[in-house]
Protein backbone atom coordinates (compact mmCIF):
# COMPACT_ATOMS: atom_id res chain seq x y z
CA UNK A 1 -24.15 22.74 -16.33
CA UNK A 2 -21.46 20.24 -16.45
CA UNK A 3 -19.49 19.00 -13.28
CA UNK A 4 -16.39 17.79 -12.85
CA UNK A 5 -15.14 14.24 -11.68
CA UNK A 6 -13.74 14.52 -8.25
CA UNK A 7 -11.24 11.90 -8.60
CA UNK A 8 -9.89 11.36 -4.58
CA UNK A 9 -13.78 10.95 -3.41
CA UNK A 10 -16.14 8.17 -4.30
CA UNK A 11 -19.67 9.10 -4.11
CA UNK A 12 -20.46 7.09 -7.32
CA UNK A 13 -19.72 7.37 -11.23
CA UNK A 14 -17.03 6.45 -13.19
CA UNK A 15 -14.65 6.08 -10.34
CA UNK A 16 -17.08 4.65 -8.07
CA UNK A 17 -15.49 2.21 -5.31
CA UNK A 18 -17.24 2.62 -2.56
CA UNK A 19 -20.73 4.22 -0.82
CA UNK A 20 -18.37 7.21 -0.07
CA UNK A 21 -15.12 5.93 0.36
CA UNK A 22 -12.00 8.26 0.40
CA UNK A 23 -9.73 6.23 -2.47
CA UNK A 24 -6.39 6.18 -0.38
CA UNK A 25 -3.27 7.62 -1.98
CA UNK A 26 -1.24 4.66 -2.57
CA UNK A 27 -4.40 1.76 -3.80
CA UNK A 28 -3.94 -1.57 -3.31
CA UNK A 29 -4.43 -4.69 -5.15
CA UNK A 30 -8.28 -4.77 -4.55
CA UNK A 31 -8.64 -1.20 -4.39
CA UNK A 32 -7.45 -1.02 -8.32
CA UNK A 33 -9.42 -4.32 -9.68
CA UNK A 34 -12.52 -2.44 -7.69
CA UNK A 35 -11.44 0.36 -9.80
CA UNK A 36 -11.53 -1.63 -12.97
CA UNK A 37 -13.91 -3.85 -11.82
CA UNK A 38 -12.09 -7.42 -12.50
CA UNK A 39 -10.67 -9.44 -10.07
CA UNK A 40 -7.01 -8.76 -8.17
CA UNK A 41 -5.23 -11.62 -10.21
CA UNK A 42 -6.55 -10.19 -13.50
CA UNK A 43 -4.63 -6.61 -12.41
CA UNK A 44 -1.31 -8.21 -11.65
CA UNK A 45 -1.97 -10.21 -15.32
CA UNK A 46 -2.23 -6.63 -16.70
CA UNK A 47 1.22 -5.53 -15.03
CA UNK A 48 2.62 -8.12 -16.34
CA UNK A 49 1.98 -8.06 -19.97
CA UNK A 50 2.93 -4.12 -19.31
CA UNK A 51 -0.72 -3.17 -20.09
CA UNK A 52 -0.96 -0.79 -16.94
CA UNK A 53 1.28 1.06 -14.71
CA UNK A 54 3.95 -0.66 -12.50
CA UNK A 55 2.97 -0.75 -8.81
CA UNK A 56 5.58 0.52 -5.75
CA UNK A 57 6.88 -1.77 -3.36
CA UNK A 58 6.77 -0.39 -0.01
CA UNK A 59 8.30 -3.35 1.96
CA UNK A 60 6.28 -6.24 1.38
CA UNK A 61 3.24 -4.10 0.53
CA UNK A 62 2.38 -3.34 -3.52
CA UNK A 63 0.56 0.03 -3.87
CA UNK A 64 -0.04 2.26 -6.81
CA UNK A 65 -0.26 5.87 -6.70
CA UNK A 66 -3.61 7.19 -7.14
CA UNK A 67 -2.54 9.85 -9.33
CA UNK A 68 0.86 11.45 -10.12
CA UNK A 69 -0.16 13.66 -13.23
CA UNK A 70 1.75 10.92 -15.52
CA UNK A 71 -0.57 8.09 -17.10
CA UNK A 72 2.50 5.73 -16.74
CA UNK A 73 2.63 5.81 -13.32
CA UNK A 74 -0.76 6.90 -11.39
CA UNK A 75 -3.98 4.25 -12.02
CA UNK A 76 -6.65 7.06 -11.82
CA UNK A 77 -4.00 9.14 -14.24
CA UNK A 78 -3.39 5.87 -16.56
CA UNK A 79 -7.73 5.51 -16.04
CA UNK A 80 -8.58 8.71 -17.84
CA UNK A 81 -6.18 8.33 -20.58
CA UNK A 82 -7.93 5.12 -22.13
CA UNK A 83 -6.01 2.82 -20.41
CA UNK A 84 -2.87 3.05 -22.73
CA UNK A 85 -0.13 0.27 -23.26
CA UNK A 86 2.91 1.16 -20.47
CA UNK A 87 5.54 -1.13 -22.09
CA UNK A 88 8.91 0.28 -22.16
CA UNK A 89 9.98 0.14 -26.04
């Protein structure tokens, strides 16, 4: 029997970023390249060629929503479409 991802947990798999760390709702910087496993200056390369979703600015913080329902906008949303180009054409 099949079982579902649990995508706001992390007990391991795909989504895997910590030994049972709750993923927070808005990520940060090193909670997304843990996510992608790269390194934190490698995600803000990605935002900047538009190859992921644009994070929020909250103040001087940059978070991005876990998950919205819209791969342009949440990482874990953007994560299980493939990663898709988010370039505004």
């Amino acid at each position: 029997m099949a079982t579902a991802i649990d995508k706001t947990t992390t007990g391991g798999g795909f989504f895997s970023h910590g030994a049972g760390r709750e993923l927070p709702v808005m990520c940060s910087v090193d909670d997304v390249a843990a996510l992608l496993a790269c390194s934190s200056r490698h995600v803000y390369r990605l935002v900047d060629r538009g190859r992921m979703p644009r994070p929020v600015k909250l103040g001087a913080l940059i978070r991005w929503p876990r998950s919205t329902g819209n791969s342009r906008t949440g990482i874990l949303d953007w994560i299980a479409a493939g990663c898709p180009d988010c370039r505004r054409r």
